[in-house]
C-alpha atoms as a PDB file:
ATOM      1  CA  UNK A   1       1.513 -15.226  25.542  1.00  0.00           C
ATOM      2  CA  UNK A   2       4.644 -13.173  26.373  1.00  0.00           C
ATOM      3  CA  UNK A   3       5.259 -10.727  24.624  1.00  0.00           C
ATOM      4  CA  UNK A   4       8.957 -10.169  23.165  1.00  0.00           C
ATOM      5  CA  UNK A   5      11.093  -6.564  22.972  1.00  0.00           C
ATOM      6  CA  UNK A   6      12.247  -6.383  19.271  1.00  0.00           C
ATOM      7  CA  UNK A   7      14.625  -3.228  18.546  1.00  0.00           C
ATOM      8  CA  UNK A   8      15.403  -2.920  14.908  1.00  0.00           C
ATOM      9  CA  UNK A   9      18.637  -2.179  14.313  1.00  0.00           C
ATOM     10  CA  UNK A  10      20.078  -1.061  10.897  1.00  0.00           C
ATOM     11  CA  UNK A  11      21.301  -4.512   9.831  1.00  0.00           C
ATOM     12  CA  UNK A  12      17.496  -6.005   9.337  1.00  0.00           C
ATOM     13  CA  UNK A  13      17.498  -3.944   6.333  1.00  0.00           C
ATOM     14  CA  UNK A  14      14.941  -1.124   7.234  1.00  0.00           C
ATOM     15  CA  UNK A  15      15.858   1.903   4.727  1.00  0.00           C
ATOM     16  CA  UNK A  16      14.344   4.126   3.000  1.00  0.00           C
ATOM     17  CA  UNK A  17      14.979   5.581  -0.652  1.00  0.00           C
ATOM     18  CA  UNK A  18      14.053   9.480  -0.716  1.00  0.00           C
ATOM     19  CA  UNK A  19      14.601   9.856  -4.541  1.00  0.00           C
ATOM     20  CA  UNK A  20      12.370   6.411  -5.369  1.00  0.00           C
ATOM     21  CA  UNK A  21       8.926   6.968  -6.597  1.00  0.00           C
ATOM     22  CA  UNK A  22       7.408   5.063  -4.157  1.00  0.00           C
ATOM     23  CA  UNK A  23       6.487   6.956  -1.107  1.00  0.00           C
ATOM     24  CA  UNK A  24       8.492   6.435   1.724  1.00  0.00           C
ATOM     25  CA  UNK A  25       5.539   5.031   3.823  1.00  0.00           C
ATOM     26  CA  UNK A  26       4.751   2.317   1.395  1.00  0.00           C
ATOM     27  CA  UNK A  27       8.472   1.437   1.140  1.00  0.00           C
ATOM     28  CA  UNK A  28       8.693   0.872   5.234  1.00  0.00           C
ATOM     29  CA  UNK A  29       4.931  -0.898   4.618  1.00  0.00           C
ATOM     30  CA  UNK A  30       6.928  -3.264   1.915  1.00  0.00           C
ATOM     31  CA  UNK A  31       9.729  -3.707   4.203  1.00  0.00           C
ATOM     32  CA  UNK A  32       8.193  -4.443   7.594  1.00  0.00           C
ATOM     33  CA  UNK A  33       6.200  -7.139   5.794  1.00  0.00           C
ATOM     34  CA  UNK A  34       8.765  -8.639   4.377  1.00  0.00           C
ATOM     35  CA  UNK A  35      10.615  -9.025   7.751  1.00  0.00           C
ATOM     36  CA  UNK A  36       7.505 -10.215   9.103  1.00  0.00           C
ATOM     37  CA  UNK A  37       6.915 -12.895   5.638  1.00  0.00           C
ATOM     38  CA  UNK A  38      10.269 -14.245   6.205  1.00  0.00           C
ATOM     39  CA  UNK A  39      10.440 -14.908   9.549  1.00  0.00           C
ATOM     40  CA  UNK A  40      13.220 -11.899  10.813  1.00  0.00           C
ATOM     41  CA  UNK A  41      10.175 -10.161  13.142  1.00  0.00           C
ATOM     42  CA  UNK A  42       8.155 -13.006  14.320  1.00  0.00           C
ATOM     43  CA  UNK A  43       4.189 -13.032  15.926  1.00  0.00           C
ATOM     44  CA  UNK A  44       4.427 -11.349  19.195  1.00  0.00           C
ATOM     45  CA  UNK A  45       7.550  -9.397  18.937  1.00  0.00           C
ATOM     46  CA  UNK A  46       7.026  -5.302  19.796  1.00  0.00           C
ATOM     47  CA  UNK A  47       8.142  -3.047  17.143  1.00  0.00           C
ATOM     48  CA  UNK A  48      10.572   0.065  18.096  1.00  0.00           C
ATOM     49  CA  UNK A  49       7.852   3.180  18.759  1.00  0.00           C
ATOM     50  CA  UNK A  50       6.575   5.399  15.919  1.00  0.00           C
ATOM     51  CA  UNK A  51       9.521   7.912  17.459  1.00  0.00           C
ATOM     52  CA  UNK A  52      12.029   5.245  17.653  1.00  0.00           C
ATOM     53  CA  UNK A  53      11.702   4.295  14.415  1.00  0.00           C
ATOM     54  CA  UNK A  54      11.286   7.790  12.624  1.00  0.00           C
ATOM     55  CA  UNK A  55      14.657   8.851  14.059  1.00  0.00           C
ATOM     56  CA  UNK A  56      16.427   5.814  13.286  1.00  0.00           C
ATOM     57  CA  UNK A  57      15.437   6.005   9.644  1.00  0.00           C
ATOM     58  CA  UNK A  58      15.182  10.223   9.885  1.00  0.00           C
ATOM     59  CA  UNK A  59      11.623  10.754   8.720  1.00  0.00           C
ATOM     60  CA  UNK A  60       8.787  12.111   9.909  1.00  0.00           C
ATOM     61  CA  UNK A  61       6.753  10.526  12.514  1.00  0.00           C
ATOM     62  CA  UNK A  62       3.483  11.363  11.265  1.00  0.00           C
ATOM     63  CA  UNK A  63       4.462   8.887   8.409  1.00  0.00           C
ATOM     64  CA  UNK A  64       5.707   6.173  10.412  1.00  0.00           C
ATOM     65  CA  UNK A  65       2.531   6.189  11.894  1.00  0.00           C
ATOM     66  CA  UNK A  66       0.865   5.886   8.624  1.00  0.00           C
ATOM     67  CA  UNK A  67       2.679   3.180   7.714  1.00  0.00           C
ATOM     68  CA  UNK A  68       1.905   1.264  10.943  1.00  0.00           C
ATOM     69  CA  UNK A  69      -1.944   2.446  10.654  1.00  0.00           C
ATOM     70  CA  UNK A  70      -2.056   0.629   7.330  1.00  0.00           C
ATOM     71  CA  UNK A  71      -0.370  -2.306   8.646  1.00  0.00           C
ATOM     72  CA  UNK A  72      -2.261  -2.781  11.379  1.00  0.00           C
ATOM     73  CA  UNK A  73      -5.108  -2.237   9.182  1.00  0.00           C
ATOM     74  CA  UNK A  74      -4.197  -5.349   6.912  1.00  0.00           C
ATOM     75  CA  UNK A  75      -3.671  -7.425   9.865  1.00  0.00           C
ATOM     76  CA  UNK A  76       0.448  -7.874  10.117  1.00  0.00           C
ATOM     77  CA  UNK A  77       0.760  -5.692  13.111  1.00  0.00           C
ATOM     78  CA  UNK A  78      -1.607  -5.002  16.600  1.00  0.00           C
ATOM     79  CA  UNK A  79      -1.439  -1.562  18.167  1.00  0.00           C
ATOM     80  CA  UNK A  80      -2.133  -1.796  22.174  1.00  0.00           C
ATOM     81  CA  UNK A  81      -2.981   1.664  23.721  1.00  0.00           C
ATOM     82  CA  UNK A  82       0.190   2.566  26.314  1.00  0.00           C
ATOM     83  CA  UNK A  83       2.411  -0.785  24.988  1.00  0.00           C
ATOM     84  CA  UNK A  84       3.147  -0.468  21.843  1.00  0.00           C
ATOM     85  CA  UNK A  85       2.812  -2.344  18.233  1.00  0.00           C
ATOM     86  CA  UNK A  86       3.317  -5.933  18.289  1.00  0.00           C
ATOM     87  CA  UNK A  87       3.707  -8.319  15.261  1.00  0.00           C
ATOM     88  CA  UNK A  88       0.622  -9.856  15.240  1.00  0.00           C
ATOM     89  CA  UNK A  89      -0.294 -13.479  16.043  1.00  0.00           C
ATOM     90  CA  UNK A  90      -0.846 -14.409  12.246  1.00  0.00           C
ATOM     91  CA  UNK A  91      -1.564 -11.856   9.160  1.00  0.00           C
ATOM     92  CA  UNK A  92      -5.225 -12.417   7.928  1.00  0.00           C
ATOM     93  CA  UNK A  93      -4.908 -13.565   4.182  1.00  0.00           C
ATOM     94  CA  UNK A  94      -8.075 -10.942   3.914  1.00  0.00           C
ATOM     95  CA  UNK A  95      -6.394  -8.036   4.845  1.00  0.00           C
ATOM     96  CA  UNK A  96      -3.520  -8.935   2.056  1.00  0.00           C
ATOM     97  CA  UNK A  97      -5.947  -9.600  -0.291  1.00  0.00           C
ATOM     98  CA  UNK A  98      -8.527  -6.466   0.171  1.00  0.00           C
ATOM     99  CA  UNK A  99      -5.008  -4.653   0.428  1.00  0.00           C
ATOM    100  CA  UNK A 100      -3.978  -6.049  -2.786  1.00  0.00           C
ATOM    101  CA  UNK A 101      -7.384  -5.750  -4.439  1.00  0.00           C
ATOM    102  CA  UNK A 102      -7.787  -1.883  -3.606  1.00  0.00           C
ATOM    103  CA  UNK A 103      -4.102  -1.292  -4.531  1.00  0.00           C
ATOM    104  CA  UNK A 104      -5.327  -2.635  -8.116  1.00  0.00           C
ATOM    105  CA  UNK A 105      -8.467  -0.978  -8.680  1.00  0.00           C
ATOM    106  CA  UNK A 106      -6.394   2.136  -7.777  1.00  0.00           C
ATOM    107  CA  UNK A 107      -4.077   1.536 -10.437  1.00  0.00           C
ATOM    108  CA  UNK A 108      -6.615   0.884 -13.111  1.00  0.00           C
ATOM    109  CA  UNK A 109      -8.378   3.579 -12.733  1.00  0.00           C
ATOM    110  CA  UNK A 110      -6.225   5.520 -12.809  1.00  0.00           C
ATOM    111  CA  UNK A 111      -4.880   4.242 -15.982  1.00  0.00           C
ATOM    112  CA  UNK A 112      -8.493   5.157 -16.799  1.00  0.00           C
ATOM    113  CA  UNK A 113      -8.742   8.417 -15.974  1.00  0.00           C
ATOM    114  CA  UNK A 114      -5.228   8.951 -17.881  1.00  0.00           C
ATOM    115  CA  UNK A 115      -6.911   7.360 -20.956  1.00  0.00           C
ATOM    116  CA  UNK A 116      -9.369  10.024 -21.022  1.00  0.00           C
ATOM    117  CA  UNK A 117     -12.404   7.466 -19.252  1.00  0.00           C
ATOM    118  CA  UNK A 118     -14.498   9.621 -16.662  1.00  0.00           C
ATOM    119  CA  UNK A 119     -16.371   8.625 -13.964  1.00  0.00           C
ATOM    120  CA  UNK A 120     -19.903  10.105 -14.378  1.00  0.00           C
ATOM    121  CA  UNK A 121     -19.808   8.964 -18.017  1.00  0.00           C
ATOM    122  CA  UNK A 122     -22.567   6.558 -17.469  1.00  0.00           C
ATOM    123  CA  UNK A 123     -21.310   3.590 -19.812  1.00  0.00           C
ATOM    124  CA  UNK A 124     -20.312   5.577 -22.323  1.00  0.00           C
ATOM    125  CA  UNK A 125     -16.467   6.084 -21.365  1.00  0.00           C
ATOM    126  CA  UNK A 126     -14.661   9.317 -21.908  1.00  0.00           C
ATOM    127  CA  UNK A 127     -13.032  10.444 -24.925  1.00  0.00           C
ATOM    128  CA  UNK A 128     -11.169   7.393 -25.977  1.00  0.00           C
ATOM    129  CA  UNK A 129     -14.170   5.599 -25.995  1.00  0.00           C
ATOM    130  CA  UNK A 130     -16.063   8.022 -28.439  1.00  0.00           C
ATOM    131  CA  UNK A 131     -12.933   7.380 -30.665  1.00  0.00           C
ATOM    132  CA  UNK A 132     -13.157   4.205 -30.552  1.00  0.00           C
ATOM    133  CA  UNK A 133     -16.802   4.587 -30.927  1.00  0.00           C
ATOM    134  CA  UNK A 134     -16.517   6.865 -34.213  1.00  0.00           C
ATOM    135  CA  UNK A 135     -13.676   4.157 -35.994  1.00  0.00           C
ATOM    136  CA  UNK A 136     -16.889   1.368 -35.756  1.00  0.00           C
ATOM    137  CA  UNK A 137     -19.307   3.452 -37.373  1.00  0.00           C
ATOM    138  CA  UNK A 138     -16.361   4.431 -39.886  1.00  0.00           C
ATOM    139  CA  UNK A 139     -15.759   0.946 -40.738  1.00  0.00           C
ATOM    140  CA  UNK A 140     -19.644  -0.220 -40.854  1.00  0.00           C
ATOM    141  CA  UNK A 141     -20.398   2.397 -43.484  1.00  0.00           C
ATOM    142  CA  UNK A 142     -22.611   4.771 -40.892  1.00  0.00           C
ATOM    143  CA  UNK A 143     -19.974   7.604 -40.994  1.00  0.00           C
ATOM    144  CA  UNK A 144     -18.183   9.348 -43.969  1.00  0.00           C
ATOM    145  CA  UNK A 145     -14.113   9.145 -43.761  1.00  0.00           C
END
């Protein structure tokens, strides 16, 4: 298959936010597949280089390459050695959903961990869950009020 030269210019809508919460590598991640969902960068064509594209959007290149890692990681994009990163020939619906999986189990525990839960609490949750545990006995009778 012959491969195609794609050179993103500013119109495809690749920007990033500085002041957003969302680090700037997960906001080129969101963006680059989106292009590639919809069609703009189809299977085959090369992305600019890791260089290329951290001086067009002035960040670092060490995080363009993380975002491209990651990508190529859940299948949208193929690194070759010497060539470059090419859209690849079809995103595996496993690497989108592991992606999406591990991006929720992050999030919840998280949550967790804000809540007070610990991990080496065997079972028995952190200190939420001995709340929770102490308003039971409360309302069976077992503890005084």
């Amino acid at each position: 298959m012959a491969r195609e030269c794609c050179r993103i210019a500013p119109p495809s809508g690749l920007r990033v936010n500085r002041k957003s919460a969302v680090p700037v590598h997960v906001q080129l991640m969101t963006q680059i597949r989106h292009l590639i969902s919809t069609g703009a960068l189809k299977p085959g064509m090369q992305l600019p280089t890791v260089r290329q594209l951290a001086g067009f959007l002035r960040i670092n290149p060490n995080t363009v390459s993380r975002a491209l890692a990651n990508l190529e990681r859940d299948g949208y994009v193929e690194g070759h050695q010497g060539r470059g990163t090419f859209v690849a020939d079809r995103p595996t619906r496993e690497g989108r959903a592991a992606h999406s999986l591990a991006r929720l189990v992050g999030e919840s525990l998280t949550r967790a961990r804000r809540l007070g839960f610990t991990h080496g609490a065997g079972g028995q949750g952190g200190p939420a869950a001995g709340r929770a545990r102490r308003m039971q006995r409360r309302r069976a009778g077992a503890l005084p009020r």
